[in-house]
Every structure is written in C-alpha cells, then in structure tokens.
PDB file of N, CA and C in Angstrom:
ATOM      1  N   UNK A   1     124.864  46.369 -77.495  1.00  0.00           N
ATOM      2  CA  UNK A   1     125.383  46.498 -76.154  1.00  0.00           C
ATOM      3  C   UNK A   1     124.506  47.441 -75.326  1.00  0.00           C
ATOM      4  N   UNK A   2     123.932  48.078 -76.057  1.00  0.00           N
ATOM      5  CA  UNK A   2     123.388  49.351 -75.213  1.00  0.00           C
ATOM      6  C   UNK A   2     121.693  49.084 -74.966  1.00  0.00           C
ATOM      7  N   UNK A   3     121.253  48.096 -75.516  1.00  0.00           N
ATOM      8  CA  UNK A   3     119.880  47.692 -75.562  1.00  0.00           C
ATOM      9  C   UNK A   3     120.019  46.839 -73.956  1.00  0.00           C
ATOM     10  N   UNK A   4     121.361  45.770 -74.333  1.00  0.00           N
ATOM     11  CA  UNK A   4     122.035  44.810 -73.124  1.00  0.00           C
ATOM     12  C   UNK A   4     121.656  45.212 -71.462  1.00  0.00           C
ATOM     13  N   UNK A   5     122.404  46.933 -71.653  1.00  0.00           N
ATOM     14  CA  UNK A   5     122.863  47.659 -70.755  1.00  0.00           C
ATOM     15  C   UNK A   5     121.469  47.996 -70.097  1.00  0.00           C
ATOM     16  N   UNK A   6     120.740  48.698 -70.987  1.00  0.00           N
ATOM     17  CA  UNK A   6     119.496  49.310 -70.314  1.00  0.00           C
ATOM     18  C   UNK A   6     118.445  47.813 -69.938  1.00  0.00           C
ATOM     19  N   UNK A   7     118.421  47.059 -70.397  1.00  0.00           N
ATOM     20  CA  UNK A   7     117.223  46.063 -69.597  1.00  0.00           C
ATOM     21  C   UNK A   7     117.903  45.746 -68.614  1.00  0.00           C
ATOM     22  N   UNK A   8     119.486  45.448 -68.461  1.00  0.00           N
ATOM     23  CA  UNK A   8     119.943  45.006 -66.830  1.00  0.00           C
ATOM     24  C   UNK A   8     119.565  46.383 -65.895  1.00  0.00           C
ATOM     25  N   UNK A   9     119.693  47.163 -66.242  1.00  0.00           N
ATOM     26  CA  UNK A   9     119.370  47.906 -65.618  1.00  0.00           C
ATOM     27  C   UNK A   9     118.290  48.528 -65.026  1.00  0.00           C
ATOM     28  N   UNK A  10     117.052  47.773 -66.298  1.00  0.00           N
ATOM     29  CA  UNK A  10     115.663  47.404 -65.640  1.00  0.00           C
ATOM     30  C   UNK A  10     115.304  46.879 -64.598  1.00  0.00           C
ATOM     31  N   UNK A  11     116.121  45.270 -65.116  1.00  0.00           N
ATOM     32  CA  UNK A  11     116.578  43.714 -64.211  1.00  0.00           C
ATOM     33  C   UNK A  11     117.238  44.510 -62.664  1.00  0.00           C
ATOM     34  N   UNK A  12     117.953  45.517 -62.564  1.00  0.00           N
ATOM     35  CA  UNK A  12     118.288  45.897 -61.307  1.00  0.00           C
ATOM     36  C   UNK A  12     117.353  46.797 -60.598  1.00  0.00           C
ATOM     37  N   UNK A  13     116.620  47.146 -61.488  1.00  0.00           N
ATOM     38  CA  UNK A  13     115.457  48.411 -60.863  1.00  0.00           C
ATOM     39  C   UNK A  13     114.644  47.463 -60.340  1.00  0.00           C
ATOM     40  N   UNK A  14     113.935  46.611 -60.771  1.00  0.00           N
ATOM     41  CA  UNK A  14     112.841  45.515 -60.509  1.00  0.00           C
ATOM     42  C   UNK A  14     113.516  45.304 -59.028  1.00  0.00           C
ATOM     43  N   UNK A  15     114.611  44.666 -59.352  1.00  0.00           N
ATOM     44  CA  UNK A  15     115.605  43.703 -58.079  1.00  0.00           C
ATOM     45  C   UNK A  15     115.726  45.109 -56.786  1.00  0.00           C
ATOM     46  N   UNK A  16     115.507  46.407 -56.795  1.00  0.00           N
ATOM     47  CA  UNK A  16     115.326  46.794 -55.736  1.00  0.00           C
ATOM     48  C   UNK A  16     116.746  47.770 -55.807  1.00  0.00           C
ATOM     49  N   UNK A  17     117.184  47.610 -56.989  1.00  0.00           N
ATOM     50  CA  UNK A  17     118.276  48.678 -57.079  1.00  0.00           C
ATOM     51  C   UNK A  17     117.644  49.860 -57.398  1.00  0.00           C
ATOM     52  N   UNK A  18     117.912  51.103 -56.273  1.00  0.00           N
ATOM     53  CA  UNK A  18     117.140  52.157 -57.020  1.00  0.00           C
ATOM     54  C   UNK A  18     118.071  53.007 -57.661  1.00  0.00           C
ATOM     55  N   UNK A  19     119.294  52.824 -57.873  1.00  0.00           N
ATOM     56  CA  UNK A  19     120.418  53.840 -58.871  1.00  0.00           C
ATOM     57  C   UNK A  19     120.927  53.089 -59.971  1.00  0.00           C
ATOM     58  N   UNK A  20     120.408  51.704 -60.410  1.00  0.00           N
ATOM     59  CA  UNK A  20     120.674  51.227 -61.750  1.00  0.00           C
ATOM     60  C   UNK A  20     120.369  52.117 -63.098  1.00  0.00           C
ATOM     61  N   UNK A  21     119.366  52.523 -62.849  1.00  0.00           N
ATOM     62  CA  UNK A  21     119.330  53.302 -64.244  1.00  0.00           C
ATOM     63  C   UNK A  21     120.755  54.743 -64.311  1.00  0.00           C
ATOM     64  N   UNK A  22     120.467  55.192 -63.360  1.00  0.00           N
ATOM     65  CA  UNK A  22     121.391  56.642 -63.280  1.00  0.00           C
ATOM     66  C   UNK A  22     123.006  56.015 -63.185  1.00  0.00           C
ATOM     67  N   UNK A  23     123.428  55.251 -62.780  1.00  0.00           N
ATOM     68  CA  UNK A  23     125.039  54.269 -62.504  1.00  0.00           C
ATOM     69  C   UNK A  23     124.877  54.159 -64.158  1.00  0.00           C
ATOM     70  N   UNK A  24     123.987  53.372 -64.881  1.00  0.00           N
ATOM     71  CA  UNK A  24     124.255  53.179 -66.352  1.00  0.00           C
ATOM     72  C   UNK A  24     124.090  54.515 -67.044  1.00  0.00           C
ATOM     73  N   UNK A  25     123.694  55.457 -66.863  1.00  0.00           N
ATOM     74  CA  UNK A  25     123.736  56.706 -67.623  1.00  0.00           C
ATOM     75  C   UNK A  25     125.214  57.141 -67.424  1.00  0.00           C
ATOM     76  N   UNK A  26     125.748  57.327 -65.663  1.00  0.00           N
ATOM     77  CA  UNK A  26     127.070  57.703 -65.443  1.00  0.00           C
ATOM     78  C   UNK A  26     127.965  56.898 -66.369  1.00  0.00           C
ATOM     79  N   UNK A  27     127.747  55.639 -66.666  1.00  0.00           N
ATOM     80  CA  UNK A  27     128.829  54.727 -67.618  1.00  0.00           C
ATOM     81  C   UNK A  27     129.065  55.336 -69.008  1.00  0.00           C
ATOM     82  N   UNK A  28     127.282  55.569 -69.319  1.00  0.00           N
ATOM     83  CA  UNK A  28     127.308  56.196 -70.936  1.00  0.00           C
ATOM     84  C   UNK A  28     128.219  57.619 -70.958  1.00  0.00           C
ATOM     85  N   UNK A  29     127.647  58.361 -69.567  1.00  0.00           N
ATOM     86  CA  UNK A  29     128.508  59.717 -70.511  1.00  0.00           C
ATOM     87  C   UNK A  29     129.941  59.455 -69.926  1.00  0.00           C
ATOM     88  N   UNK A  30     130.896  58.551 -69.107  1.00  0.00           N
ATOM     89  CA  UNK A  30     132.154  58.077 -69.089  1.00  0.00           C
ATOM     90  C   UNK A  30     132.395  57.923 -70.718  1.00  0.00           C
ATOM     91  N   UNK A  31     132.050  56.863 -71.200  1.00  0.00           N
ATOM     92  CA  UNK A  31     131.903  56.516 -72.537  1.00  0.00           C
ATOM     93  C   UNK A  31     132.398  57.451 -73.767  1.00  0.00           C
ATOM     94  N   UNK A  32     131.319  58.492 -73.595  1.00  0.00           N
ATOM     95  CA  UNK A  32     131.265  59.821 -74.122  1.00  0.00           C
ATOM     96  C   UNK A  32     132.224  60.852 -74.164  1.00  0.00           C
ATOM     97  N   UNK A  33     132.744  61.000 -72.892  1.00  0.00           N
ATOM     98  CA  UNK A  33     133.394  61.723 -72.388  1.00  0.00           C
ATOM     99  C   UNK A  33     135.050  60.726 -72.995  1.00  0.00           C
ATOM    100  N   UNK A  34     135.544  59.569 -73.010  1.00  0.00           N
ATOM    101  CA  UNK A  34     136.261  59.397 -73.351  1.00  0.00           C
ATOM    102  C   UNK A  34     136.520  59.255 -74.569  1.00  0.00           C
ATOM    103  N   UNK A  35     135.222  59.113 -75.698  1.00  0.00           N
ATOM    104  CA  UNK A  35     136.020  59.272 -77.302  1.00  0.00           C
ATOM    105  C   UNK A  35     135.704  60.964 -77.367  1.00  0.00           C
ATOM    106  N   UNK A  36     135.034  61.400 -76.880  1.00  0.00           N
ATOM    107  CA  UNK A  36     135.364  62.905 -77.106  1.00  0.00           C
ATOM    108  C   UNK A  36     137.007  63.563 -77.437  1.00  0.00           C
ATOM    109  N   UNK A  37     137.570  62.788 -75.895  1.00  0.00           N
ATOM    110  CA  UNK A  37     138.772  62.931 -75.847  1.00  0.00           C
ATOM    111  C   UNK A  37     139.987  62.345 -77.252  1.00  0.00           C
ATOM    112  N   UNK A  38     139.722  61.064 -77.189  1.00  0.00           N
ATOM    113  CA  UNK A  38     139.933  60.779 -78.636  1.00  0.00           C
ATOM    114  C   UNK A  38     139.825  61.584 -79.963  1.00  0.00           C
ATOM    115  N   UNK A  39     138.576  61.631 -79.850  1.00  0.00           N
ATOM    116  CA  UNK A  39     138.661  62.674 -81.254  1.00  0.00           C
ATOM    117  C   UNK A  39     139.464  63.714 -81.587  1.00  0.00           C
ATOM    118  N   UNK A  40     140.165  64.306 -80.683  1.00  0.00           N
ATOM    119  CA  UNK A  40     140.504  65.379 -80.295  1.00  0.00           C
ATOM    120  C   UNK A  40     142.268  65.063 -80.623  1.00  0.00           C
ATOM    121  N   UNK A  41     143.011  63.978 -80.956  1.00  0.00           N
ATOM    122  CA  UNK A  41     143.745  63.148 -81.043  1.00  0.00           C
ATOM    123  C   UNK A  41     144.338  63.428 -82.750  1.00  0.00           C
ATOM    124  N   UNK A  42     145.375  63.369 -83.152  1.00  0.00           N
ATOM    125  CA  UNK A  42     145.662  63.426 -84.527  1.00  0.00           C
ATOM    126  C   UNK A  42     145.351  62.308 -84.781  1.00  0.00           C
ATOM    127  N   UNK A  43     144.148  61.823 -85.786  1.00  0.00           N
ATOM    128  CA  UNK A  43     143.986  60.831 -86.288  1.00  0.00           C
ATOM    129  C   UNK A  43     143.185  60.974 -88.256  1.00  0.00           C
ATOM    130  N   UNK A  44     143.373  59.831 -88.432  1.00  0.00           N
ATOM    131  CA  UNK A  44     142.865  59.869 -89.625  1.00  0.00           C
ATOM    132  C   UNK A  44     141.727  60.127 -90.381  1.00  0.00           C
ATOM    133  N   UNK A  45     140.884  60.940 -91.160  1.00  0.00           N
ATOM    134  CA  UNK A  45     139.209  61.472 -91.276  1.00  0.00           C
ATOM    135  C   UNK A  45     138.674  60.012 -91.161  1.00  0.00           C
ATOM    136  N   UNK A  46     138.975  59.071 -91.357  1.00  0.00           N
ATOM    137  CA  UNK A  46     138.310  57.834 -91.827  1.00  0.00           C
ATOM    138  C   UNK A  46     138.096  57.375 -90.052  1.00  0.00           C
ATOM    139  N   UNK A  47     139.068  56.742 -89.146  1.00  0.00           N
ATOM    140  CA  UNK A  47     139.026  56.988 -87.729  1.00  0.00           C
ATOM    141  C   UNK A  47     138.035  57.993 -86.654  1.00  0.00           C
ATOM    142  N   UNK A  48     138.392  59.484 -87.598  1.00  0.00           N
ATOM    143  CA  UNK A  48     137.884  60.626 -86.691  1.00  0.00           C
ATOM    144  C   UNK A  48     135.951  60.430 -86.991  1.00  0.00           C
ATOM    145  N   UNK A  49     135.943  60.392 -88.259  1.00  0.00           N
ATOM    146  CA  UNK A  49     134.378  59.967 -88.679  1.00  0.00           C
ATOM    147  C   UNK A  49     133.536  58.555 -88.088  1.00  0.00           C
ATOM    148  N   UNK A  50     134.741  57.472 -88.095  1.00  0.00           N
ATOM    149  CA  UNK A  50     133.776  56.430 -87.317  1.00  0.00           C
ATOM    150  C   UNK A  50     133.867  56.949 -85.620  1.00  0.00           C
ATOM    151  N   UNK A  51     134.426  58.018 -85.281  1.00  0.00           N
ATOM    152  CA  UNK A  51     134.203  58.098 -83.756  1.00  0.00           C
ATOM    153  C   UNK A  51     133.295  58.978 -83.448  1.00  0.00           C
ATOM    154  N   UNK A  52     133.614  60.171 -84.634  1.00  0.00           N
ATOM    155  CA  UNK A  52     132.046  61.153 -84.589  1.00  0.00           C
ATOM    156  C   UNK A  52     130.652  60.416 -84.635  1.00  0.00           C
ATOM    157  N   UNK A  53     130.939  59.552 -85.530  1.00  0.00           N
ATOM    158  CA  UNK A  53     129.285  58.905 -85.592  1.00  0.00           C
ATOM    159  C   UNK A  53     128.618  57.566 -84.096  1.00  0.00           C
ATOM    160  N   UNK A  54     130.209  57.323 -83.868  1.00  0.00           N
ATOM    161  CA  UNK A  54     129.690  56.605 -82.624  1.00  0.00           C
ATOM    162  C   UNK A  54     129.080  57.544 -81.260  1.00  0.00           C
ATOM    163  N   UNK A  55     129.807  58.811 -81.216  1.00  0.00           N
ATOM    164  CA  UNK A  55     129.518  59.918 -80.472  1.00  0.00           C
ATOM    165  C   UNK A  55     128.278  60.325 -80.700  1.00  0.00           C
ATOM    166  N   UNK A  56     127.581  60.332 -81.623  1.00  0.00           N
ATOM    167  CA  UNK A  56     126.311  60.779 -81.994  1.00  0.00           C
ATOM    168  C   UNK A  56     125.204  59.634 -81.487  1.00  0.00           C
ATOM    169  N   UNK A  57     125.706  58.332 -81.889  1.00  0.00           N
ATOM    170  CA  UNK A  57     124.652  57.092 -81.578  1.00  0.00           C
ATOM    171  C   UNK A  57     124.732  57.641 -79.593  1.00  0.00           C
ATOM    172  N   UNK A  58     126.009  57.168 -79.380  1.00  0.00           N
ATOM    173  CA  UNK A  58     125.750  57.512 -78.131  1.00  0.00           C
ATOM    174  C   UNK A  58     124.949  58.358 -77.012  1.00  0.00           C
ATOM    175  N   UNK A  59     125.594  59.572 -77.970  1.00  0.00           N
ATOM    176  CA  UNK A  59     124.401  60.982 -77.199  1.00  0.00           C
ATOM    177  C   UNK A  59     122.946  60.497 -77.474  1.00  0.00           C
ATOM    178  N   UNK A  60     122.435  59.753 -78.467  1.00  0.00           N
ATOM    179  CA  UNK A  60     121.143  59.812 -78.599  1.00  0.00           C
ATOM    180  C   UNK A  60     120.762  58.591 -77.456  1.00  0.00           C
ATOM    181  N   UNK A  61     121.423  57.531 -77.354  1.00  0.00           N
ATOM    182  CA  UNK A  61     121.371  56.397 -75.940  1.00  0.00           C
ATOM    183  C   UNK A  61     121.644  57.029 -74.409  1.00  0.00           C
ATOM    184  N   UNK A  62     122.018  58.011 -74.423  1.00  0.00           N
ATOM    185  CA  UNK A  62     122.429  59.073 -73.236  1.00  0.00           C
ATOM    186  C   UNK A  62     121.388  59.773 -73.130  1.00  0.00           C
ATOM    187  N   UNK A  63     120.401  60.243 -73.898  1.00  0.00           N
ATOM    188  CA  UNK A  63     119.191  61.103 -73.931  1.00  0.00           C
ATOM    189  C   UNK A  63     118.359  60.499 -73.718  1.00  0.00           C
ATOM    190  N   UNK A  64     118.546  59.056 -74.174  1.00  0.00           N
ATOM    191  CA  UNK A  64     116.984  58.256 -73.746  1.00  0.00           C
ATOM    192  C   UNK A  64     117.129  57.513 -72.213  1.00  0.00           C
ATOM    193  N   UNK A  65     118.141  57.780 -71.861  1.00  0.00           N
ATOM    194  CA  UNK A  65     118.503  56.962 -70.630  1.00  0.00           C
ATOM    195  C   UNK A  65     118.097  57.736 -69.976  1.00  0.00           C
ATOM    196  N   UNK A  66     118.864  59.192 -69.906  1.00  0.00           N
ATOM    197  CA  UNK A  66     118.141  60.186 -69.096  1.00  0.00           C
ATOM    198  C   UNK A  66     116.648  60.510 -69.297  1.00  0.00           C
ATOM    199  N   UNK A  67     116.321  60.681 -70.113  1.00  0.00           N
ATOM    200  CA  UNK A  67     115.054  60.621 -69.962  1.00  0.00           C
ATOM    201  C   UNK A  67     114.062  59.585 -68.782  1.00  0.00           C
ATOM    202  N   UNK A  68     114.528  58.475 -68.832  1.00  0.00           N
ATOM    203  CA  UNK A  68     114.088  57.191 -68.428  1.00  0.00           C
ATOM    204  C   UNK A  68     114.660  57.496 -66.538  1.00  0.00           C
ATOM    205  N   UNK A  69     115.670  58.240 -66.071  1.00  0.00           N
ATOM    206  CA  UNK A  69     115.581  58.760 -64.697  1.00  0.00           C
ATOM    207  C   UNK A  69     114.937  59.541 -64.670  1.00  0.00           C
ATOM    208  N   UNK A  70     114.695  60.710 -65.190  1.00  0.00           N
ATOM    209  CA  UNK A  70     113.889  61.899 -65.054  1.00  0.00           C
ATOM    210  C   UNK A  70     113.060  61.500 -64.762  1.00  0.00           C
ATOM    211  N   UNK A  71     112.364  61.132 -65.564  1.00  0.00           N
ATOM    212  CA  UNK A  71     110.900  60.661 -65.013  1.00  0.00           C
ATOM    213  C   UNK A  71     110.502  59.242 -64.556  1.00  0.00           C
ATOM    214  N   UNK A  72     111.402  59.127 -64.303  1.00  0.00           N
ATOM    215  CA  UNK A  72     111.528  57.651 -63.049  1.00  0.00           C
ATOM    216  C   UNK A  72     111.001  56.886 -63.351  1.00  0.00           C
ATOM    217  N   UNK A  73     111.141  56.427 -65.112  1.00  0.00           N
ATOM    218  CA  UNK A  73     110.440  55.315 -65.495  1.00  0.00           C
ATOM    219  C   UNK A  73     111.330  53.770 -65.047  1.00  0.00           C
ATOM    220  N   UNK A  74     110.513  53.284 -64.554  1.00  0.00           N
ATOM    221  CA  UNK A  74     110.835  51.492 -63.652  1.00  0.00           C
ATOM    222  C   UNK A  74     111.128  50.371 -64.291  1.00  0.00           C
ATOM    223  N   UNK A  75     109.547  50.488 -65.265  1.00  0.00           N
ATOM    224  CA  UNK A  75     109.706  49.417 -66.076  1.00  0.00           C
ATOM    225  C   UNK A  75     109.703  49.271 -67.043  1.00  0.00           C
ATOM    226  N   UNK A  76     110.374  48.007 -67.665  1.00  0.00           N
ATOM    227  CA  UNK A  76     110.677  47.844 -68.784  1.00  0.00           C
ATOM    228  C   UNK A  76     109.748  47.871 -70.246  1.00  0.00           C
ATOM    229  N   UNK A  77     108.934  47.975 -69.843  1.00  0.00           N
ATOM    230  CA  UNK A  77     107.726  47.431 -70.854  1.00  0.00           C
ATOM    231  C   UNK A  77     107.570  49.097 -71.435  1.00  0.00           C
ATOM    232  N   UNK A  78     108.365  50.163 -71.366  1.00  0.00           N
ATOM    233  CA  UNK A  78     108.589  51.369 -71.555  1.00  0.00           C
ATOM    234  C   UNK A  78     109.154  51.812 -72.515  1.00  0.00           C
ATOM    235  N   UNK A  79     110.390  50.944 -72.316  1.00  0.00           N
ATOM    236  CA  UNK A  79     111.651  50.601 -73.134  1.00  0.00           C
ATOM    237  C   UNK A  79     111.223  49.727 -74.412  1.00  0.00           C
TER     238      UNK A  79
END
C-alpha cells in the first residue's frame, strides 16, 4: 500500500500537484498517530506486538517520505 501511495503521489507531482508528496506524509503520520493511540488500549501482547511492529514499518515509510519533501525530490526514478 505504501509503495501504491508514494508513486501516486509522484503521478500527482508530475501532474502539477505541488503538495502531493507532503498531503501523503500528513496521511502517514494520521496513520501513526492513530495506532499509537491504539496501542495504548488494553489489548492482548500478541495484538499490542503486531501494532508495535506495524508502527515501526510505518515510521520508517514516514522518514522516507519526509525525506523525499525536504529535499524536494519530484521524481520518481528516486524512489
């Protein structure tokens, strides 16, 4: 999904969108920000562990995204 996310968001940079990349970063840390909340939830180690580890994939797709505004990379051939 997250490979999905970032080439449309290429596909919108190309197309003349200039806040596609940063709108899909805002989605990721929404994302983030809501199993955080979850975790935080009485739930089961088996539950709490598959959400920690999705939290982790995430932050690391959140770091490369940002990265990819920072330095105002455009195109895809980057990615």
């Amino acid at each position: 999904m997250w490979t999905e996310g970032v080439a449309r968001a290429f596909e919108e940079l190309e197309g003349g969108s200039e806040s596609a990349m940063k709108d899909y970063l805002n989605f990721i840390l929404v994302g983030i920000k809501n199993l955080i909340e979850r975790v935080r939830e009485d739930l089961t180690n088996l539950i709490r562990n598959r959400i920690i580890t999705i939290i982790t994939i995430d932050v690391h797709e959140r770091d490369v995204v940002d990265m990819f505004v920072n330095k105002k990379i455009a195109d895809a051939q980057h990615f």
